[in-house]
N, C-alpha and C. Protein backbone atom coordinates (compact mmCIF):
# COMPACT_ATOMS: atom_id res chain seq x y z
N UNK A 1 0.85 -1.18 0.00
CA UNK A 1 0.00 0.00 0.00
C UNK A 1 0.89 1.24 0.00
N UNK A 2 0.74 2.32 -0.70
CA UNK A 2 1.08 3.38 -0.73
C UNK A 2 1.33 4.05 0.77
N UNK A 3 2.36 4.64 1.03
CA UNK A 3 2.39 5.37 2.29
C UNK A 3 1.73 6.20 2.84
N UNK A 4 1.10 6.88 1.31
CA UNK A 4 0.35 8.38 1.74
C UNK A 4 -1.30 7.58 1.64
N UNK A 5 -1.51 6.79 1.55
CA UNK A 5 -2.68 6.30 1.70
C UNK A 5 -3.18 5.21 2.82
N UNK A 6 -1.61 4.89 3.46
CA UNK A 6 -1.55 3.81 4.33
C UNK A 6 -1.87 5.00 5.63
N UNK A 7 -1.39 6.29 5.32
CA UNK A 7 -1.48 6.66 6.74
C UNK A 7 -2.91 7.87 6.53
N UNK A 8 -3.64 7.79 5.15
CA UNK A 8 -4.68 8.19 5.97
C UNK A 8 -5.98 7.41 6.21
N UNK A 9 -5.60 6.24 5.55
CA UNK A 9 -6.60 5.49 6.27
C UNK A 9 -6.41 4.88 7.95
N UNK A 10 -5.26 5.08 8.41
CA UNK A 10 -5.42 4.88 9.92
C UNK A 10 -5.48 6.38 10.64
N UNK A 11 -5.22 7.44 10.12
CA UNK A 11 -5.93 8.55 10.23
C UNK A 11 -7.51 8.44 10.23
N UNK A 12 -7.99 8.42 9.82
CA UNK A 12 -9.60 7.87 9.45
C UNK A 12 -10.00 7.05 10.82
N UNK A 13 -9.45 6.07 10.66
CA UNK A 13 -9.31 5.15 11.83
C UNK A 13 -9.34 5.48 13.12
N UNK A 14 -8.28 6.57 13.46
CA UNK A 14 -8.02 7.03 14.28
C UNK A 14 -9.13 8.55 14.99
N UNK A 15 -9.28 8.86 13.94
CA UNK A 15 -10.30 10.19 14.22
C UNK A 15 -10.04 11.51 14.20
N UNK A 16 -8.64 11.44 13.44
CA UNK A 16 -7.54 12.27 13.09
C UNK A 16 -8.43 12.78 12.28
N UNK A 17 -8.52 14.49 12.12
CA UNK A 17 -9.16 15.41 10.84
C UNK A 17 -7.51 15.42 10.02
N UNK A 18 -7.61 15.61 8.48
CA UNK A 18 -6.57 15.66 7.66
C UNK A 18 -6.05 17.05 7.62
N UNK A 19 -6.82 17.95 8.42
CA UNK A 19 -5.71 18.96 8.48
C UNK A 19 -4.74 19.01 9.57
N UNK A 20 -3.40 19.62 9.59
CA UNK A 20 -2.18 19.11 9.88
C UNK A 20 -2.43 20.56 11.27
N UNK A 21 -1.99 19.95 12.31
CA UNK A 21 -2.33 21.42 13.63
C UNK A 21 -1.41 22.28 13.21
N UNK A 22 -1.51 23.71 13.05
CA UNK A 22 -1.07 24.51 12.44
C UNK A 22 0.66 24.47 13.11
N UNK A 23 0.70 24.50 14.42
CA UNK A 23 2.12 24.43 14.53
C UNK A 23 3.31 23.04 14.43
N UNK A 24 2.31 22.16 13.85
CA UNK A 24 3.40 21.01 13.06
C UNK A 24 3.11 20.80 11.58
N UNK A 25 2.47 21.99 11.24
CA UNK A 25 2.92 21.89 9.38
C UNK A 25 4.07 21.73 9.12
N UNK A 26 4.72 21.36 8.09
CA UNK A 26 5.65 21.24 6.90
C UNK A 26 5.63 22.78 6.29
N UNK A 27 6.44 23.50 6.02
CA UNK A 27 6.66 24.75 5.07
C UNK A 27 5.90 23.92 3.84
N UNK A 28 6.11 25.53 3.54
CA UNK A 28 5.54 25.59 1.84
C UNK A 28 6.56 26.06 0.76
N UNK A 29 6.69 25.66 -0.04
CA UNK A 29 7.69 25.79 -0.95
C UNK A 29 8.06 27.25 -1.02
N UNK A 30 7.39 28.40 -1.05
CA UNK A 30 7.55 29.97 -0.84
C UNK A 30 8.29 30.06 0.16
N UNK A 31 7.62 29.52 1.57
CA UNK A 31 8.23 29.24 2.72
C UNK A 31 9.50 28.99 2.79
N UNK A 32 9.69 27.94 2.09
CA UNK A 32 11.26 27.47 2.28
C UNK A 32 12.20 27.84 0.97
N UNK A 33 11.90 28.68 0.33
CA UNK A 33 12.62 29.40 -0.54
C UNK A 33 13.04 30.94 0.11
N UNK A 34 12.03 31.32 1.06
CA UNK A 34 12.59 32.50 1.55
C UNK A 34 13.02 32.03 2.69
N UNK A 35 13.07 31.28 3.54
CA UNK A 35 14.49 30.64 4.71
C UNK A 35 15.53 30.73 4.30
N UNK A 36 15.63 29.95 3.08
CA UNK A 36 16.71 29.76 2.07
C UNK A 36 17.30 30.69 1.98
N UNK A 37 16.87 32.50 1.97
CA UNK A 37 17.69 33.15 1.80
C UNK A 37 18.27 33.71 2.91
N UNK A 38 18.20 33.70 4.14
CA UNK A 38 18.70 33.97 5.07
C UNK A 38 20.25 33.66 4.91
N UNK A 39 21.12 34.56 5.35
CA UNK A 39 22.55 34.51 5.32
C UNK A 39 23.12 33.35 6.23
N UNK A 40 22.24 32.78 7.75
CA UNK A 40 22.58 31.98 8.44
C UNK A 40 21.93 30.50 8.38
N UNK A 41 21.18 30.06 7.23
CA UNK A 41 20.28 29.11 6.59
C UNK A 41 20.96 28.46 5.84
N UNK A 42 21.03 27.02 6.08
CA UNK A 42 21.59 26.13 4.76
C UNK A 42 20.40 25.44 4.75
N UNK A 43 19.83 24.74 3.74
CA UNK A 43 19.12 23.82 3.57
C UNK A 43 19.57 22.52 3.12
N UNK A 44 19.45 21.57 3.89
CA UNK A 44 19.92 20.13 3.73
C UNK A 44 19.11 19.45 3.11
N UNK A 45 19.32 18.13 2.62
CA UNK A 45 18.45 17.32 2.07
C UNK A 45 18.57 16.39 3.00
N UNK A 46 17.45 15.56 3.50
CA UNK A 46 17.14 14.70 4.57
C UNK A 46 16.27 13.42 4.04
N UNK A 47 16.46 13.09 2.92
CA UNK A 47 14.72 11.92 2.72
C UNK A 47 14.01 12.24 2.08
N UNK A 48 13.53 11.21 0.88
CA UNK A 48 11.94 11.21 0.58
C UNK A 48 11.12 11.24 2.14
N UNK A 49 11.43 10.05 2.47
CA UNK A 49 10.15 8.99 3.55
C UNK A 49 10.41 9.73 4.69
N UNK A 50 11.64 10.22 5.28
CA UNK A 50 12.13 10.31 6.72
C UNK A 50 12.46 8.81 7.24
N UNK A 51 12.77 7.88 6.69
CA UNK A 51 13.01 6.54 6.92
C UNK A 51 14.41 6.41 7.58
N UNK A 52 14.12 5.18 8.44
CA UNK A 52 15.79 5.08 9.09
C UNK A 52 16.75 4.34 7.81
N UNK A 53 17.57 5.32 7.10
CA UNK A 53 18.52 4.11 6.05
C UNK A 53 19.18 3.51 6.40
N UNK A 54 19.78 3.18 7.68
CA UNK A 54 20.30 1.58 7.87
C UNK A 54 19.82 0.38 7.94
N UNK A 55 18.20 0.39 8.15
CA UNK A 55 16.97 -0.59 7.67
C UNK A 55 17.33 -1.16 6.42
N UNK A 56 17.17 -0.28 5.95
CA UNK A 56 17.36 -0.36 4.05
C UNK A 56 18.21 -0.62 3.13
N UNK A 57 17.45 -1.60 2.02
CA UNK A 57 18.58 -2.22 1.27
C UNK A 57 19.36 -1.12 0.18
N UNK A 58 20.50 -0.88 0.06
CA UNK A 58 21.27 -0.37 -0.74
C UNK A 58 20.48 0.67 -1.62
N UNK A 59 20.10 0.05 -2.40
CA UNK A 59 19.06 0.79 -3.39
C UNK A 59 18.31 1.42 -2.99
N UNK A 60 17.67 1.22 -2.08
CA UNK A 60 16.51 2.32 -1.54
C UNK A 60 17.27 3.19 -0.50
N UNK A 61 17.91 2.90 -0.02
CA UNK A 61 18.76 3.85 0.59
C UNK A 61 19.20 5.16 -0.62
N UNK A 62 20.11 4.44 -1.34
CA UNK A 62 20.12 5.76 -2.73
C UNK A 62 18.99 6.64 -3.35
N UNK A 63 18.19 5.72 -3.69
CA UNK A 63 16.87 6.42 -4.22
C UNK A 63 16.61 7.53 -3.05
N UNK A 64 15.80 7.30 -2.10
CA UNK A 64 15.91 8.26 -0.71
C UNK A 64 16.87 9.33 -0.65
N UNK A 65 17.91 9.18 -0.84
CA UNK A 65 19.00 10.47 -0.45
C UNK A 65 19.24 10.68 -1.95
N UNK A 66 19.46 10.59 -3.07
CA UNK A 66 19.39 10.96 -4.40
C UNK A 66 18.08 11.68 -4.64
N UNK A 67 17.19 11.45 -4.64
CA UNK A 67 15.29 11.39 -4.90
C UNK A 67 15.56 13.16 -4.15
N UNK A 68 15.57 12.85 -2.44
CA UNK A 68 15.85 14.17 -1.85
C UNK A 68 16.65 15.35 -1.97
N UNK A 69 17.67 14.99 -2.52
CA UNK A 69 18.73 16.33 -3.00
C UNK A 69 17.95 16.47 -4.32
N UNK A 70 17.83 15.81 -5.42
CA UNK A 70 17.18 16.07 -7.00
C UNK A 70 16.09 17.04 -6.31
N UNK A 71 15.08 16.73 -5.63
CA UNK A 71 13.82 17.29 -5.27
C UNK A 71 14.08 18.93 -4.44
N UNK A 72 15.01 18.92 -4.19
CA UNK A 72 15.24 20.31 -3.31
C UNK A 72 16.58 20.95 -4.29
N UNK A 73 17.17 20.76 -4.73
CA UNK A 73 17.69 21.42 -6.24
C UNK A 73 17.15 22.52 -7.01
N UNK A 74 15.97 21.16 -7.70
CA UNK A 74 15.32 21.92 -8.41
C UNK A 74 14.44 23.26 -7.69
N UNK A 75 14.02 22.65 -6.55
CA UNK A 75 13.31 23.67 -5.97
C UNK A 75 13.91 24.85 -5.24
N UNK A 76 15.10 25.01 -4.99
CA UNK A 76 15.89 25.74 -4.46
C UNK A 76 16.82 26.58 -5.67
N UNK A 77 17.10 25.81 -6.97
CA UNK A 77 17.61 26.58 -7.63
C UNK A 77 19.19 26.82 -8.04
N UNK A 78 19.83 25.92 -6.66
CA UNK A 78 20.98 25.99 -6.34
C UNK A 78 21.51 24.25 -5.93
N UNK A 79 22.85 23.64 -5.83
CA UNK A 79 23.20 22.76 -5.16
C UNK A 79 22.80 22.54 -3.66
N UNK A 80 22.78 21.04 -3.52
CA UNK A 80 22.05 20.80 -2.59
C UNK A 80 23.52 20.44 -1.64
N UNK A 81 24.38 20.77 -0.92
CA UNK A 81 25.58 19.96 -0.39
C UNK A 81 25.64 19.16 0.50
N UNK A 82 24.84 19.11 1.43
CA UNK A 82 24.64 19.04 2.61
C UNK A 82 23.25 17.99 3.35
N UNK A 83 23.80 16.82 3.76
CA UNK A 83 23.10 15.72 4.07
C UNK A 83 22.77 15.83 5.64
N UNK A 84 21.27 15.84 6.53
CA UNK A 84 21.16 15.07 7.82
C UNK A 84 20.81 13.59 8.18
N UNK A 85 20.82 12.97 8.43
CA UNK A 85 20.82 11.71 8.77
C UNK A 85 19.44 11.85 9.53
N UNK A 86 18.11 11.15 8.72
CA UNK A 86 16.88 11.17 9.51
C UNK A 86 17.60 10.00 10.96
N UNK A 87 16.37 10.70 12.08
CA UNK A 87 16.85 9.92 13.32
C UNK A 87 18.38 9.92 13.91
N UNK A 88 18.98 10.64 12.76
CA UNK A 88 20.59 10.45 13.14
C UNK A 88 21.01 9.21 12.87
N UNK A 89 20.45 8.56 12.20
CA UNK A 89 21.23 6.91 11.98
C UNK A 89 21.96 6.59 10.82
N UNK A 90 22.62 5.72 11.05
CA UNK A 90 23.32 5.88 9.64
C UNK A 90 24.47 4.58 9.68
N UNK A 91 25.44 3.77 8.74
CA UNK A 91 25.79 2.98 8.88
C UNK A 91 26.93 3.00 7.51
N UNK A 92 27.83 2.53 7.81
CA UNK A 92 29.08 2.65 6.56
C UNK A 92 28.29 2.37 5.10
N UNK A 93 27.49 1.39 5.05
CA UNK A 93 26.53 1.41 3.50
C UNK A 93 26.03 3.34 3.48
N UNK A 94 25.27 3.39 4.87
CA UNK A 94 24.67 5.21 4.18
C UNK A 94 25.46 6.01 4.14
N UNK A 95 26.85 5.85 4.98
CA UNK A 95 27.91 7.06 5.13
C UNK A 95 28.44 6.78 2.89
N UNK A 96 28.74 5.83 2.75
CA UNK A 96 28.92 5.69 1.36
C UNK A 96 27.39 6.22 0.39
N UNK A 97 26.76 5.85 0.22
CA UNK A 97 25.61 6.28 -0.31
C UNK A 97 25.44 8.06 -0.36
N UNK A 98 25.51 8.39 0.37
CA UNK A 98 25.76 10.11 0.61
C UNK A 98 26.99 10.41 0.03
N UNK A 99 27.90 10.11 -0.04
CA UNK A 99 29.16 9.86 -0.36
C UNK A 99 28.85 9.99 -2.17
N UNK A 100 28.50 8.83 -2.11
CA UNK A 100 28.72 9.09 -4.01
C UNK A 100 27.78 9.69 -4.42
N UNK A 101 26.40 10.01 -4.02
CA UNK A 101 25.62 10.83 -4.28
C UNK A 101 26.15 12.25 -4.49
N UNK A 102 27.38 12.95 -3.86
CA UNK A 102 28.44 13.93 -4.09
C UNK A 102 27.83 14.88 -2.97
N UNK A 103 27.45 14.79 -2.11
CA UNK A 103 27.58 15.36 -0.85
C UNK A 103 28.87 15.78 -0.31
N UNK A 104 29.38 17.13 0.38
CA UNK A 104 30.33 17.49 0.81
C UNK A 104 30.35 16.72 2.57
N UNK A 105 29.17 17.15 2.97
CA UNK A 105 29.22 16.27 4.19
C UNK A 105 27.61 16.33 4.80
N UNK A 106 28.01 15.10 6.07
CA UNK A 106 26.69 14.96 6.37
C UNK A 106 26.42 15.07 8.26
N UNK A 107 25.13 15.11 8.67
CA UNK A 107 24.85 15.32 10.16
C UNK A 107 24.37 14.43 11.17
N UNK A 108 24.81 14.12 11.67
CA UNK A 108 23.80 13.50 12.78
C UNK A 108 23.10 13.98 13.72
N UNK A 109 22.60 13.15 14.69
CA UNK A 109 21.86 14.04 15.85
C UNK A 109 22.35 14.00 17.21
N UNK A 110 24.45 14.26 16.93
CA UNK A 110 24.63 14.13 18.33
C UNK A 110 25.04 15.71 18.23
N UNK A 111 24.37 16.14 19.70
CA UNK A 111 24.26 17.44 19.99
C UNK A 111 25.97 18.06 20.69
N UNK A 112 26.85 17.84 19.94
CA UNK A 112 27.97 18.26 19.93
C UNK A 112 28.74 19.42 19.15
N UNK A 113 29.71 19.79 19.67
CA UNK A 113 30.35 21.00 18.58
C UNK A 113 31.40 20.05 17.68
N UNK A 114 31.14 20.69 16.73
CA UNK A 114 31.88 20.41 15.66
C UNK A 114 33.49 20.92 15.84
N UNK A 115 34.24 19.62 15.55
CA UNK A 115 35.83 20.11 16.00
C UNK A 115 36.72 20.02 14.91
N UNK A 116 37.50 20.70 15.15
CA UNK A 116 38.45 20.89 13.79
C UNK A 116 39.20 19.00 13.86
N UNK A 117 39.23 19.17 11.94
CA UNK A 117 39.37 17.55 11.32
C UNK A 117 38.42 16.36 11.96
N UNK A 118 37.23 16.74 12.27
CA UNK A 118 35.94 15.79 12.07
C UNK A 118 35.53 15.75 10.92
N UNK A 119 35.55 14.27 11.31
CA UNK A 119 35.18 13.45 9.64
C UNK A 119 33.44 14.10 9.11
N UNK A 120 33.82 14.61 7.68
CA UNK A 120 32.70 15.09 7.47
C UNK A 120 31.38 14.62 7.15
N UNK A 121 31.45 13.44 7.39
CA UNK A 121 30.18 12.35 7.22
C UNK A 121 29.59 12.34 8.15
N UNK A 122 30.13 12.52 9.53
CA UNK A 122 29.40 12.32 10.95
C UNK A 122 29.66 13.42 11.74
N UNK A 123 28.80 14.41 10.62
CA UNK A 123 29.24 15.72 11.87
C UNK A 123 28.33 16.20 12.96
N UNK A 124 28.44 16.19 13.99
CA UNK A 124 27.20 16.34 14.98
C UNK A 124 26.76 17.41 14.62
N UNK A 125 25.45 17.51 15.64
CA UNK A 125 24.55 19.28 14.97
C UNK A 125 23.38 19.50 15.88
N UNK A 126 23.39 20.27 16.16
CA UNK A 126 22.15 20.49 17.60
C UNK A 126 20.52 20.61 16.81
N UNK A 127 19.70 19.56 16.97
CA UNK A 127 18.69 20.08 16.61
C UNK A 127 18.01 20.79 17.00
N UNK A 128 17.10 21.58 15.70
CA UNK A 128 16.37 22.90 16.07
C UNK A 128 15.14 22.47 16.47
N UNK A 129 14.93 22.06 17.64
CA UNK A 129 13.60 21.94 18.61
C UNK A 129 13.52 23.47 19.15
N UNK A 130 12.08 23.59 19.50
CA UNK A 130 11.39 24.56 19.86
C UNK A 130 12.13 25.16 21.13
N UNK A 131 13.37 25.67 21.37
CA UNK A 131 13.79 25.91 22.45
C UNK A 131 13.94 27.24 22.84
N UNK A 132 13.88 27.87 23.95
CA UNK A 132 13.83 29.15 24.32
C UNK A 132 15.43 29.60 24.43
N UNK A 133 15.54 30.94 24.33
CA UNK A 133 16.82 31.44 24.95
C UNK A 133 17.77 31.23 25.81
N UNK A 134 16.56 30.68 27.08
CA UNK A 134 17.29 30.69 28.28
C UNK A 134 17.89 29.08 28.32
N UNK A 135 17.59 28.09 27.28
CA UNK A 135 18.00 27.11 26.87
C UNK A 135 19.01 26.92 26.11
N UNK A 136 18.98 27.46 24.65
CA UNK A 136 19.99 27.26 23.73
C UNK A 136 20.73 28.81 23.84
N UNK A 137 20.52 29.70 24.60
CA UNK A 137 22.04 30.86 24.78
C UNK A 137 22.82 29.96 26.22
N UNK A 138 22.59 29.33 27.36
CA UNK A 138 23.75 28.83 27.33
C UNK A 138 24.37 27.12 26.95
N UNK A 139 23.98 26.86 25.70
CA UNK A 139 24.50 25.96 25.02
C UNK A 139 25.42 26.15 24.16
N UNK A 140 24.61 27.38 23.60
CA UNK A 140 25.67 28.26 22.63
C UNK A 140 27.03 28.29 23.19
N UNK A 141 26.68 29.08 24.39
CA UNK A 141 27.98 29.78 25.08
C UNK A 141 28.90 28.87 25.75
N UNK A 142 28.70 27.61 26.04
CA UNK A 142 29.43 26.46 26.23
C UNK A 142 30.14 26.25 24.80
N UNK A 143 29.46 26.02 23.76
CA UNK A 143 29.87 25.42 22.62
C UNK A 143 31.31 26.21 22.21
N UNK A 144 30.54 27.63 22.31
CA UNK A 144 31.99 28.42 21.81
C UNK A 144 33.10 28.93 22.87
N UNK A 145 32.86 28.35 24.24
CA UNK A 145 33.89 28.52 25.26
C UNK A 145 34.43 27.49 25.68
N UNK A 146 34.16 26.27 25.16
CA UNK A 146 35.08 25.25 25.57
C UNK A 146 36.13 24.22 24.31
């Protein structure tokens, strides 16, 4: 069964209305063309599915991270360089797969600073959860004082 049909029929099921609660939409392509221009904005490619690719056989692993950079390219206008690792997972088949796909480098989800000559396949990266100031200013300020 199709994915996008697998999940709204247990939506249905569930009693879920198909509109999405306004503060966990997905952008809109306008949307994420003007992020895009922000001077402190990169846009990564992450997935068709959001699927874990170490599940996955070879091929669909590629398709997935190929499929996702092609798809945000075109829509962006520009090269896509820059890979996250849905879930942060990842495994020497996906670190290669990103790899020849011609990615410069890629992210995970360990909430670390990035140190000079880290391998650029597994570079940690703080995700952007909903966090306040008084949270991520002193994370920041650890990051760049130690």
């Amino acid at each position: 069964m199709e994915r996008a049909a697998a999940l709204e029929q247990l939506m249905r099921w569930a009693g879920i209305p198909k509109t999405a609660r306004p503060e966990r939409r997905m952008l809109n392509v306008c949307e994420l063309q003007a992020l895009a221009k922000h001077p402190l904005i990169t846009i990564r490619a992450h997935t068709e599915a959001h699927a874990s690719l170490p599940s996955l056989p070879v091929e669909e692993q590629e398709r997935e991270i190929r499929g996702s950079r092609e798809t945000l390219q075109k829509l962006m206008g520009n090269p896509i360089e820059f890979f996250a690792y849905p879930y942060g997972e990842y495994n020497a088949t996906t670190i290669e797969c990103v790899r020849r796909t011609g990615f410069r480098a890629a992210f995970t989800t360990r909430p670390e600073v990035v140190m000079p000559h880290a391998y650029p396949f597994t570079l940690p990266r703080r995700a952007g959860q909903n966090v306040g100031g008084d949270v991520f200013g002193p994370w920041l300020r650890r990051a760049f004082l130690t």
